[in-house]
C-alpha atoms as a PDB file:
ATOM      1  CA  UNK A   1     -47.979  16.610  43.473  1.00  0.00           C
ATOM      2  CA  UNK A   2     -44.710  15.082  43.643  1.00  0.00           C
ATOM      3  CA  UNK A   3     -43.663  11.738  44.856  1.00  0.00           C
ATOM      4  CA  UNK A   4     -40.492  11.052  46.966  1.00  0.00           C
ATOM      5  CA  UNK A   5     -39.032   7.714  46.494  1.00  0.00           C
ATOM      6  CA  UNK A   6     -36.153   7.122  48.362  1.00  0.00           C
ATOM      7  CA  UNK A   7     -33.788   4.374  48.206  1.00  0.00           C
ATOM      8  CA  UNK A   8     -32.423   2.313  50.551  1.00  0.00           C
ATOM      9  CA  UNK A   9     -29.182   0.400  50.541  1.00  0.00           C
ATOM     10  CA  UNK A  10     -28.522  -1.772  53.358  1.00  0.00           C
ATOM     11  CA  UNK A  11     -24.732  -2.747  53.988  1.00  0.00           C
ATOM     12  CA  UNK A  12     -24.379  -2.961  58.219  1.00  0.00           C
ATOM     13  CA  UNK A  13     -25.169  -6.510  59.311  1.00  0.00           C
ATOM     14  CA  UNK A  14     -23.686  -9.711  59.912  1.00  0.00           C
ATOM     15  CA  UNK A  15     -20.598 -10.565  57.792  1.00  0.00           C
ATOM     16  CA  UNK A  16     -20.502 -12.808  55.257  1.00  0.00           C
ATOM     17  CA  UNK A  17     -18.342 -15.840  54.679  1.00  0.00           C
ATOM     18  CA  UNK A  18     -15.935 -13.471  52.367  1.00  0.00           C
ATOM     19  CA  UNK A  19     -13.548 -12.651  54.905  1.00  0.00           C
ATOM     20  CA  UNK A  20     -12.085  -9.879  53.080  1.00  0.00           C
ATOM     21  CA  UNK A  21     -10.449  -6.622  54.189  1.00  0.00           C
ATOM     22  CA  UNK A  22     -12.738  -4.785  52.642  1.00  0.00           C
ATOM     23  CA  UNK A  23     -16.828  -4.546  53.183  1.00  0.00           C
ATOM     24  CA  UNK A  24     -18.657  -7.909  51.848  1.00  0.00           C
ATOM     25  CA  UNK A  25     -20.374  -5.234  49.346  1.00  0.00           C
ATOM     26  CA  UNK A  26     -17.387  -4.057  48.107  1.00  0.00           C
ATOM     27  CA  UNK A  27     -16.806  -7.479  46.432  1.00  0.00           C
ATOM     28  CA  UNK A  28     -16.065  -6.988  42.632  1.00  0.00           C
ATOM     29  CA  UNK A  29     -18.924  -8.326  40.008  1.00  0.00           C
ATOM     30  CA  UNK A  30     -16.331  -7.617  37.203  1.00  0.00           C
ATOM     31  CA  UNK A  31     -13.428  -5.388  36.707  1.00  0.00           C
ATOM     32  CA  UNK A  32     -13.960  -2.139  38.397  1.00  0.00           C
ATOM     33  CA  UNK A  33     -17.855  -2.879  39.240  1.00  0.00           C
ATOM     34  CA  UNK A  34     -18.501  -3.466  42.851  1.00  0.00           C
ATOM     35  CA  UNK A  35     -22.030  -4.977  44.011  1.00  0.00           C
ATOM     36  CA  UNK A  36     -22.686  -1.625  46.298  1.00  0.00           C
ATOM     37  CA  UNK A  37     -22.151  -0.182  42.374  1.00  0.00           C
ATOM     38  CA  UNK A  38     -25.316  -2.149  41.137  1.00  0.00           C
ATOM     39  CA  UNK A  39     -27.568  -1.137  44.245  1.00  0.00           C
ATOM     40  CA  UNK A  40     -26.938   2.371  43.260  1.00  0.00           C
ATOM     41  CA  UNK A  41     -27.641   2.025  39.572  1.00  0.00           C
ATOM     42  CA  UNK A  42     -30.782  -0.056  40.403  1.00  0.00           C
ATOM     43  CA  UNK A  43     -31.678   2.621  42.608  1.00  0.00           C
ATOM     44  CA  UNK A  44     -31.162   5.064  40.033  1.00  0.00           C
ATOM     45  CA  UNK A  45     -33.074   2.965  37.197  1.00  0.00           C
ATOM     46  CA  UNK A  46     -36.060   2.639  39.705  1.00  0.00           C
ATOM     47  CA  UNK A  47     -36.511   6.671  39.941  1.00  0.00           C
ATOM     48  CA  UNK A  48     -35.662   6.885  43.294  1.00  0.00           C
ATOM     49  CA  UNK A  49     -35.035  10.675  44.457  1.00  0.00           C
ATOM     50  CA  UNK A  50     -32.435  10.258  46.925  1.00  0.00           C
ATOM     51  CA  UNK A  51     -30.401   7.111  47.811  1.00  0.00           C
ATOM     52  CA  UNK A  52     -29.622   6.161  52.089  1.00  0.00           C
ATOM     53  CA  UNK A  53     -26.804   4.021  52.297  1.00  0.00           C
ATOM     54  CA  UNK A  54     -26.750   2.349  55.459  1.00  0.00           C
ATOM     55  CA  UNK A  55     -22.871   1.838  56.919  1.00  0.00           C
ATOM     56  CA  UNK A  56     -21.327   2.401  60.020  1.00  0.00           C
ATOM     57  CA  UNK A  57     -18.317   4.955  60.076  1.00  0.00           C
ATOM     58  CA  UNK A  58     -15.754   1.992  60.187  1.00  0.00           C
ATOM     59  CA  UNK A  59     -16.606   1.302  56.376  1.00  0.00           C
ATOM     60  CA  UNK A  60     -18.080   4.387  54.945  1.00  0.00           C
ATOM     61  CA  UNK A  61     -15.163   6.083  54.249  1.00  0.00           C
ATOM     62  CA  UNK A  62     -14.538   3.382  51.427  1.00  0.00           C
ATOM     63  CA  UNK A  63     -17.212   2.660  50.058  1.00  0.00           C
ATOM     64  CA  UNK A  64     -17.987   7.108  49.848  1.00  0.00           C
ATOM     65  CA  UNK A  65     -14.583   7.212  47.844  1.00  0.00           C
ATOM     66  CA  UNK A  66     -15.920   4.686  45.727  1.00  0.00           C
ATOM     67  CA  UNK A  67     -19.426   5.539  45.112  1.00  0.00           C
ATOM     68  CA  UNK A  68     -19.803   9.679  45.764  1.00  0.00           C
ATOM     69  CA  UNK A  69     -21.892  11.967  46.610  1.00  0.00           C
ATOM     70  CA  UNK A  70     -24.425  11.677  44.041  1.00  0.00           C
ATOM     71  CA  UNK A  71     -25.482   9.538  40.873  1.00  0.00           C
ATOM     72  CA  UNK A  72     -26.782  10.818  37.494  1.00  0.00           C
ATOM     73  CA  UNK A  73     -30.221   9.328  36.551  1.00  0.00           C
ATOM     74  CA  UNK A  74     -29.588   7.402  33.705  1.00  0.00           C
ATOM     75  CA  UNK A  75     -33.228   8.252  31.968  1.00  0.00           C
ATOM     76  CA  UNK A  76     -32.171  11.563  32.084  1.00  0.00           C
ATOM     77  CA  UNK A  77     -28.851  11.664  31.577  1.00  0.00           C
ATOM     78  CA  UNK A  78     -28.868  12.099  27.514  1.00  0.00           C
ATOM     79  CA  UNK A  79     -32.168  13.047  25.858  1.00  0.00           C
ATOM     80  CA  UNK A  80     -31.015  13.013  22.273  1.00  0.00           C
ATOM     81  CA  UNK A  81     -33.275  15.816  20.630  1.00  0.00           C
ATOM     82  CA  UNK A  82     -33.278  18.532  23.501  1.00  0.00           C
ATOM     83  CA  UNK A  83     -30.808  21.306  22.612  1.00  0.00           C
ATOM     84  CA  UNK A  84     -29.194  21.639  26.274  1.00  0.00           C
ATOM     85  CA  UNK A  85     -29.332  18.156  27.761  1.00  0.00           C
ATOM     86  CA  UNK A  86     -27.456  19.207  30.794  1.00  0.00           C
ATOM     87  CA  UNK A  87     -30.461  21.572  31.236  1.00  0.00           C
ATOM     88  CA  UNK A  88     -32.471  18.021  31.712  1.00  0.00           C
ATOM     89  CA  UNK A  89     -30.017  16.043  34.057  1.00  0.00           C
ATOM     90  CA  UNK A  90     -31.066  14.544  37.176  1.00  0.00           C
ATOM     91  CA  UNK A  91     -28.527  14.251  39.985  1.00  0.00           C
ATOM     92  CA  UNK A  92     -29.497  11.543  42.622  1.00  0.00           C
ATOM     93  CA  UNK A  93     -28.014  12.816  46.045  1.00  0.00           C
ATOM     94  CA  UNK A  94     -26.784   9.924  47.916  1.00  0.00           C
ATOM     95  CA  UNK A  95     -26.650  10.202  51.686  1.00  0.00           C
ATOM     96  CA  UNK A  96     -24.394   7.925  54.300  1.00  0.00           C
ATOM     97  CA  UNK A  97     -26.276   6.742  57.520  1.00  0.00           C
ATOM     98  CA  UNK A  98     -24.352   4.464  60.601  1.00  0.00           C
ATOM     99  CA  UNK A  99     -26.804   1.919  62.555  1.00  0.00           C
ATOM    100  CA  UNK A 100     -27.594   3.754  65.998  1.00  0.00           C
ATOM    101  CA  UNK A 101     -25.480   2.673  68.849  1.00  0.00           C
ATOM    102  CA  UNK A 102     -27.847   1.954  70.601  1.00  0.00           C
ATOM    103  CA  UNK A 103     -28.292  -0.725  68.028  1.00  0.00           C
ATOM    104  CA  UNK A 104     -25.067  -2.276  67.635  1.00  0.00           C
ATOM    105  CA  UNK A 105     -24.646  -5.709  68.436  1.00  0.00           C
ATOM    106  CA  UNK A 106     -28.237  -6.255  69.142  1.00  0.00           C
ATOM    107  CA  UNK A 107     -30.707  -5.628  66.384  1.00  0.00           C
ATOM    108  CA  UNK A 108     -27.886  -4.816  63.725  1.00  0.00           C
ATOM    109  CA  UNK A 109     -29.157  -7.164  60.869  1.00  0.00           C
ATOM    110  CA  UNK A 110     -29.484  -6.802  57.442  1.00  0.00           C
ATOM    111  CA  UNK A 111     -33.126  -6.510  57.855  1.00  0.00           C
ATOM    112  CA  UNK A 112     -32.817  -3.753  60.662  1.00  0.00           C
ATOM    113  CA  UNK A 113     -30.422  -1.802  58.297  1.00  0.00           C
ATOM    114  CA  UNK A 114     -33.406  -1.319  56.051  1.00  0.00           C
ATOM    115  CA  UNK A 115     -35.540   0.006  58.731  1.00  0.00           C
ATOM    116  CA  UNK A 116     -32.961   2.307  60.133  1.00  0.00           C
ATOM    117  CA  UNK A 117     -32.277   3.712  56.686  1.00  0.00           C
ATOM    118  CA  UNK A 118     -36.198   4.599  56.366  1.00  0.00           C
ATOM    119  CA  UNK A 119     -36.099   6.149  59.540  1.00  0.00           C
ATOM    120  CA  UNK A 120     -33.111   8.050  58.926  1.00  0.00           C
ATOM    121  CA  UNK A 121     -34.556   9.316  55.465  1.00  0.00           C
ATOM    122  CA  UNK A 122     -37.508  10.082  57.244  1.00  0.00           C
ATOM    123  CA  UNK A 123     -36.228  12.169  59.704  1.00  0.00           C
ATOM    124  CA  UNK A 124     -33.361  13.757  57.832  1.00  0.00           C
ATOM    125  CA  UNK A 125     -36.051  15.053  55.188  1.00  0.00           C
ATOM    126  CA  UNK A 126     -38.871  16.132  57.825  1.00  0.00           C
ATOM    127  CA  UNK A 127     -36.320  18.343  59.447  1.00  0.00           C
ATOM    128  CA  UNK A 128     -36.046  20.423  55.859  1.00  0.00           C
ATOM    129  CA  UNK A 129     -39.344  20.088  54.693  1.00  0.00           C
ATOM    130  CA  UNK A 130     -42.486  18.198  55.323  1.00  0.00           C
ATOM    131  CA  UNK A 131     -42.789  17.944  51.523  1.00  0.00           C
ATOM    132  CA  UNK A 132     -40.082  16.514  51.458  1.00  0.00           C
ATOM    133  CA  UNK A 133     -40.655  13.476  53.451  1.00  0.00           C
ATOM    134  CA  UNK A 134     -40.487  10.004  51.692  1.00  0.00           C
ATOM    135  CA  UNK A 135     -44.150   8.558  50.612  1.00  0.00           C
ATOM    136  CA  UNK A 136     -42.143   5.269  49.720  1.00  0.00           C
ATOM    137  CA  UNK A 137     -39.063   3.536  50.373  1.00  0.00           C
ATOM    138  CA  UNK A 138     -37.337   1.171  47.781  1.00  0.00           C
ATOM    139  CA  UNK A 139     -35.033  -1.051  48.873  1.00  0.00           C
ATOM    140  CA  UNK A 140     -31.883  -2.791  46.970  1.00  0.00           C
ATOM    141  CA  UNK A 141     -29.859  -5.646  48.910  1.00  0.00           C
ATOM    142  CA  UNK A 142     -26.171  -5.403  47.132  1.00  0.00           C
ATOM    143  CA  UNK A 143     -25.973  -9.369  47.796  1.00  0.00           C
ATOM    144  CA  UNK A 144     -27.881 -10.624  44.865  1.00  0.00           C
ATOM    145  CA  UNK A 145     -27.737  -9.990  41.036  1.00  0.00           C
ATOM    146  CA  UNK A 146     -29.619  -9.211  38.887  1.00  0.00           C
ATOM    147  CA  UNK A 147     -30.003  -6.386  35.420  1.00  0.00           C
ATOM    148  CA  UNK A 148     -30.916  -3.320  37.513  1.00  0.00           C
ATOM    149  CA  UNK A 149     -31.616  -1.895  33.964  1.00  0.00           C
ATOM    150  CA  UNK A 150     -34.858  -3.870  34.091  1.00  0.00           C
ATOM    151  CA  UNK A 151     -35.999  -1.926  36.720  1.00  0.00           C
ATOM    152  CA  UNK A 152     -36.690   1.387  34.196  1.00  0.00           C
ATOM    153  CA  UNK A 153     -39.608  -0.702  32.618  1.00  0.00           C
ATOM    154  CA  UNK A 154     -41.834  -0.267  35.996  1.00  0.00           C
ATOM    155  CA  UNK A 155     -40.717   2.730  37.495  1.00  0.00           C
ATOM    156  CA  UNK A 156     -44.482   3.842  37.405  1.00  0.00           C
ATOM    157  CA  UNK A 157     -45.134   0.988  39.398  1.00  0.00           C
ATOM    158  CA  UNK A 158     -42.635   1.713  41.855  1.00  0.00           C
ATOM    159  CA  UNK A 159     -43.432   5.128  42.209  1.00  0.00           C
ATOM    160  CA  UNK A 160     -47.025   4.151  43.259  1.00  0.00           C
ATOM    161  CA  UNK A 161     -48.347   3.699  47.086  1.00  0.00           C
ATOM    162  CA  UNK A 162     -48.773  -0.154  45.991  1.00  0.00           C
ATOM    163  CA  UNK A 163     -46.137  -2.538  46.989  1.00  0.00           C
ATOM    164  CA  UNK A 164     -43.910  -3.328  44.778  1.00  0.00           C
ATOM    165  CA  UNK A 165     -41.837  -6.926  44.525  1.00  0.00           C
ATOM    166  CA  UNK A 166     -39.538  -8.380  42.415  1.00  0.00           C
ATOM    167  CA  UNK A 167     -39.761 -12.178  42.379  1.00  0.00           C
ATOM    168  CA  UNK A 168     -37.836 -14.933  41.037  1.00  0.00           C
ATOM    169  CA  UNK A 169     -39.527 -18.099  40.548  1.00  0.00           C
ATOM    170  CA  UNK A 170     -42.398 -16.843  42.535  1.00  0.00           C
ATOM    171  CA  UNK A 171     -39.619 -16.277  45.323  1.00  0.00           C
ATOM    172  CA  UNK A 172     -39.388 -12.476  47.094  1.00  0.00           C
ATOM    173  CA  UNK A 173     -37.617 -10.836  49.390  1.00  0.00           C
ATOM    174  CA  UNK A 174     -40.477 -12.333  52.464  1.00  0.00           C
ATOM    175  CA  UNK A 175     -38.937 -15.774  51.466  1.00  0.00           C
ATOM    176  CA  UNK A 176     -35.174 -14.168  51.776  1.00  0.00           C
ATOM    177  CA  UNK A 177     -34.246 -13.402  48.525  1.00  0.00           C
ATOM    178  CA  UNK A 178     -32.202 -10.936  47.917  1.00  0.00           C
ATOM    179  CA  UNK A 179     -34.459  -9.135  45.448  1.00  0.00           C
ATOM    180  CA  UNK A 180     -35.704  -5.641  45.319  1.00  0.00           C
ATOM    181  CA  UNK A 181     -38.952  -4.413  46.982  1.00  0.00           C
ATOM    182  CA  UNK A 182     -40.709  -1.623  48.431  1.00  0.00           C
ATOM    183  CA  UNK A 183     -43.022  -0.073  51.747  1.00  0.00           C
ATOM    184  CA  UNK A 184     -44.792   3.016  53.021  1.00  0.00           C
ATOM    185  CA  UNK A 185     -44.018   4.464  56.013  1.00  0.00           C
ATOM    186  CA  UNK A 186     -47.011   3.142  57.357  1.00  0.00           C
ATOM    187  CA  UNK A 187     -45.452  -0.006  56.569  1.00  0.00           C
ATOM    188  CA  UNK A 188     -42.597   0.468  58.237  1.00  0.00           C
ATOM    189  CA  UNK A 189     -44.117   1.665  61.681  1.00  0.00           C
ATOM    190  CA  UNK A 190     -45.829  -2.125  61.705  1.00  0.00           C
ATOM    191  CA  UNK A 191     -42.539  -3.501  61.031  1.00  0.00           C
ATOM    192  CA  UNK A 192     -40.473  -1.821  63.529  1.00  0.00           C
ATOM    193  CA  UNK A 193     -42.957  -3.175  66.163  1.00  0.00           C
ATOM    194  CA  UNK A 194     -43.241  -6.206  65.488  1.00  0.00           C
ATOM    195  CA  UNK A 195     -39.227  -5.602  65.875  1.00  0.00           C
ATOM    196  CA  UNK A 196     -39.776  -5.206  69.604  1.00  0.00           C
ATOM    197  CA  UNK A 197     -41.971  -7.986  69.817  1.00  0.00           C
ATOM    198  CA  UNK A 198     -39.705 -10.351  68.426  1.00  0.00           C
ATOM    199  CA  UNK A 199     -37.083  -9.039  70.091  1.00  0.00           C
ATOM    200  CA  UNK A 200     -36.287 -11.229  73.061  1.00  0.00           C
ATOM    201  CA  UNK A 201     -34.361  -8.440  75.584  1.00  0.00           C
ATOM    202  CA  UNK A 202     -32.698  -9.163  78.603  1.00  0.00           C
ATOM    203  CA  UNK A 203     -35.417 -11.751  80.409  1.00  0.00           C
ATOM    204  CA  UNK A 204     -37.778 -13.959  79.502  1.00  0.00           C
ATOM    205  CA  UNK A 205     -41.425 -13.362  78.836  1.00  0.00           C
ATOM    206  CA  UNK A 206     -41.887 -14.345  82.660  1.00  0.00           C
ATOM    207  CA  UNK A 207     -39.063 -12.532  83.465  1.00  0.00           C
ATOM    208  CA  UNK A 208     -38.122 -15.428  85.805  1.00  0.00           C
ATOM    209  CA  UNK A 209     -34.923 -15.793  84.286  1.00  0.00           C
ATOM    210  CA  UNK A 210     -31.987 -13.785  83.066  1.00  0.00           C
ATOM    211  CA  UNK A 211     -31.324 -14.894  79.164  1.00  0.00           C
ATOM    212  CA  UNK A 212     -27.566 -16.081  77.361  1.00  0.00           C
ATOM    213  CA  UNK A 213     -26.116 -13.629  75.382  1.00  0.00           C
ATOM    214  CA  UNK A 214     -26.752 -15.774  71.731  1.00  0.00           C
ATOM    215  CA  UNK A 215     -30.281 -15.309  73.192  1.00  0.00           C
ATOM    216  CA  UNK A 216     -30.994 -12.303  74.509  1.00  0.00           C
ATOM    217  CA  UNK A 217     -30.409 -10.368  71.397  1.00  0.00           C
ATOM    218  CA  UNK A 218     -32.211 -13.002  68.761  1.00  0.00           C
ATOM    219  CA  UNK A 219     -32.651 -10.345  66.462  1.00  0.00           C
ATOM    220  CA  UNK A 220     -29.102  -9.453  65.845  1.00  0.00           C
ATOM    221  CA  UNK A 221     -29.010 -13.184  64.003  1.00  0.00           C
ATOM    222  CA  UNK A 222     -32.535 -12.561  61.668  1.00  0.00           C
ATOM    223  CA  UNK A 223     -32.509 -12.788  58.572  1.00  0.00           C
ATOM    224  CA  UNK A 224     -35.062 -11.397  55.895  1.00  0.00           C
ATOM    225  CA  UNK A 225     -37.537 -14.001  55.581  1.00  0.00           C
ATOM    226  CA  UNK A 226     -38.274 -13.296  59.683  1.00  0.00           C
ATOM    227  CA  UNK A 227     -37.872  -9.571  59.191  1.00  0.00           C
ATOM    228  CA  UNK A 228     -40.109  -9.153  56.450  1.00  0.00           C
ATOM    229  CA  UNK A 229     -42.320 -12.304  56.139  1.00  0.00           C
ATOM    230  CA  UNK A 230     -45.488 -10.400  57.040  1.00  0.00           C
ATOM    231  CA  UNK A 231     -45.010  -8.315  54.173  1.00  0.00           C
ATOM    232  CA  UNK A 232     -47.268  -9.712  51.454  1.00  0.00           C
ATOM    233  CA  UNK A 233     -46.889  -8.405  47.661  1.00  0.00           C
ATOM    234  CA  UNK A 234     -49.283  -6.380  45.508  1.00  0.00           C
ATOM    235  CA  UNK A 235     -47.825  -7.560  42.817  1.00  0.00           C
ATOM    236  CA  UNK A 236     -45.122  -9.680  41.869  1.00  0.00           C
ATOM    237  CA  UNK A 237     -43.125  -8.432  38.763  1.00  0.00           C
ATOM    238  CA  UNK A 238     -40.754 -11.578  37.705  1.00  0.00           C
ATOM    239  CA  UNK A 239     -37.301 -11.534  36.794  1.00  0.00           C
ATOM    240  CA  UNK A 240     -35.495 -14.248  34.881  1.00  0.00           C
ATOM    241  CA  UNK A 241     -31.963 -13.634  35.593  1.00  0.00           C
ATOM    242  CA  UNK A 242     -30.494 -13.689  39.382  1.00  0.00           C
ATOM    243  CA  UNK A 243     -28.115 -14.721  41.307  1.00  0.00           C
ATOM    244  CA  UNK A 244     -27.421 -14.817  45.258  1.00  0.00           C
ATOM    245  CA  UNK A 245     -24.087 -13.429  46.440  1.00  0.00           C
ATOM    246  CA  UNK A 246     -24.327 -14.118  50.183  1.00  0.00           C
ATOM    247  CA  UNK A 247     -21.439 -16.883  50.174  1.00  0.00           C
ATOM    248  CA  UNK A 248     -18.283 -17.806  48.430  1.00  0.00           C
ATOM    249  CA  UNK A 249     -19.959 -20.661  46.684  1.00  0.00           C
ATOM    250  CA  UNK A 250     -22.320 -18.823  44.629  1.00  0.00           C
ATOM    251  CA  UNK A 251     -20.348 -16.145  44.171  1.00  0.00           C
ATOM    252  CA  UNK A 252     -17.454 -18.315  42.553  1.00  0.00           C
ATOM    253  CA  UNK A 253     -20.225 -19.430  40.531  1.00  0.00           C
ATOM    254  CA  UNK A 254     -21.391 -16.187  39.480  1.00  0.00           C
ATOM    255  CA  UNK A 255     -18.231 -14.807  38.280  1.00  0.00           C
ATOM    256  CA  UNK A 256     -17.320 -17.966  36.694  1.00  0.00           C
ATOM    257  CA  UNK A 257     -20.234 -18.212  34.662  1.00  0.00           C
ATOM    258  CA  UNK A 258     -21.766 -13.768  34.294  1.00  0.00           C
ATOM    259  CA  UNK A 259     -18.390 -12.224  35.492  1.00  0.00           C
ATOM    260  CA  UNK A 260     -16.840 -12.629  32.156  1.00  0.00           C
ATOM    261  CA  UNK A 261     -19.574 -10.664  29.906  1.00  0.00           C
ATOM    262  CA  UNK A 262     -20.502  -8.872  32.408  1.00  0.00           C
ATOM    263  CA  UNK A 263     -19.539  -5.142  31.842  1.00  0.00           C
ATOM    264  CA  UNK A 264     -19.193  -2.197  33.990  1.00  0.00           C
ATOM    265  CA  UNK A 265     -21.806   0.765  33.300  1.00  0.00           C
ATOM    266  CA  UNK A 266     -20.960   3.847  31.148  1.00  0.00           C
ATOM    267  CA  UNK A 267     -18.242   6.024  33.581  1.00  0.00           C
ATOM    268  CA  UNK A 268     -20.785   9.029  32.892  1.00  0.00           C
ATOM    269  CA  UNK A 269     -23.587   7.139  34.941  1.00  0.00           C
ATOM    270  CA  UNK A 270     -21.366   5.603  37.515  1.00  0.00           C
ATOM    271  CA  UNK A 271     -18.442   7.677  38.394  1.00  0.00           C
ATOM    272  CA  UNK A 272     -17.236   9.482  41.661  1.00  0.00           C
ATOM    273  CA  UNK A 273     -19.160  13.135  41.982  1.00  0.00           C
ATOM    274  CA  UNK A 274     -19.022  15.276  44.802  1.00  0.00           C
ATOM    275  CA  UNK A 275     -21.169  18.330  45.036  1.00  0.00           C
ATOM    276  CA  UNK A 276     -19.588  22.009  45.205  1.00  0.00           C
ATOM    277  CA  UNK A 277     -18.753  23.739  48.214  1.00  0.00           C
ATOM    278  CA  UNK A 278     -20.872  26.755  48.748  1.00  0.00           C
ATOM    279  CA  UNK A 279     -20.117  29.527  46.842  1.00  0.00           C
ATOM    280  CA  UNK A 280     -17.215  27.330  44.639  1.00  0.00           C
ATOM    281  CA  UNK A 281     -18.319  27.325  41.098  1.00  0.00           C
ATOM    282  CA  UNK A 282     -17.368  24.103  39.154  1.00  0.00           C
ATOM    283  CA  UNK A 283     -14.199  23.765  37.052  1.00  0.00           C
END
């Protein structure tokens, strides 16, 4: 039976403190590597099938012309003793998703983007196939570092219906960390309702009164720990290296101290692909 793991890579949300002209994931880690770069590769390391990146149609355009259409898996990229290896290649589609409407500029968090990027998988796939569905969802936050080659040790773990958690000092991503994690879409379902119970809408409980705009929409402003506190880890699977990206601060301190050895993955892993048109045969 085969597993779907999809991944999930969450970029609409609040801004950061960058400022930039460009999307806060689209901030360099070293020459010519951006952080959305290291989501996909740690996407790609962890065996996911497909990869949803989650970006509304202001931004996408960029960050497609930087990343593609699909990835190569880099376990199967090169098997030295098989005498076609491009007979053994795995290409990782990679799929572009905006938050709803609906959604904008009331439950748009980081935390939301995840759930909206299951959904979207979820439906997207069920429409082709029901084998195709996702069993599991893994999720990459492009605003923390950390060697997403590390991830190729456990991707029998991941692709496993127990929850899987990278931790840093006994930290995950239900204390905020930007650290890698998974859920079913069981899961998610409990998730996205406790979504609507947190959310605070237009009155209040008693609906005796109407509610200010900073707090009628309370959800737009949560960040991960209150999104995903109530997710508790199978396991936790440490990591020793890792650093958070969400503000200039650390992220001066990053490339000050990594940036410099830091070195972009090999071009044949992480380089722009689109697929053929129909009926085109490749060059």
């Amino acid at each position: 039976m085969s597993f779907h793991l999809a991944g999930i890579i969450p970029l609409a949300g609040q801004p950061l403190d960058f400022k930039m002209p460009w999307h806060d994931a689209l901030m360099p880690l070293s020459p010519d590597y951006l952080a959305v770069e290291r989501s996909v590769l740690e996407c790609a390391y962890a065996g996911c099938e497909t990869i949803w990146i989650v970006c509304n149609d202001d931004m996408s355009p960029l960050v497609r012309h930087k990343i593609g259409e699909f990835v190569q898996d880099p376990i199967w990229y090169y098997r030295r003793f098989e005498r076609d290896k491009q007979e053994f290649q795995k290409k990782i589609p990679i799929y572009y998703v905006p938050i709803h409407p609906k959604d904008r500029n009331k439950r748009d968090c980081l935390g939301w983007s995840v759930l909206h990027g299951a959904y979207s998988a979820n439906d997207v796939a069920s429409k082709l196939s029901t084998w195709l569905k996702p069993d599991k969802y893994y999720v990459s936050f492009p605003y923390g570092y950390y060697n997403p080659e590390e991830l190729r040790k456990w991707r029998k773990e991941i692709s496993s219906y127990r929850r899987f958690f990278l931790s840093h000092e006994g930290k995950t991503v239900s204390d905020g960390e930007y650290l890698g994690f998974t859920f079913t879409k069981t899961e998610y379902e409990k998730l996205v309702s406790e979504v609507k119970q947190k959310s605070t809408g237009l009155w209040n409980k008693d609906r005796t009164e109407k509610l200010s705009l900073d707090k009628r929409f309370s959800y737009r402003f949560f960040s991960l720990k209150e999104v995903f506190e109530s997710l508790k880890p199978y396991k936790k699977y440490e990591i020793k290296e890792y650093w958070k990206l969400d503000n200039w601060k650390s992220y001066c301190e990053f490339v000050g101290t990594k940036g410099p050895m830091l070195v972009k993955p090999p071009e044949y892993i992480l380089k722009y692909h689109e697929w053929n048109d129909i009926g085109v045969d490749e060059d």
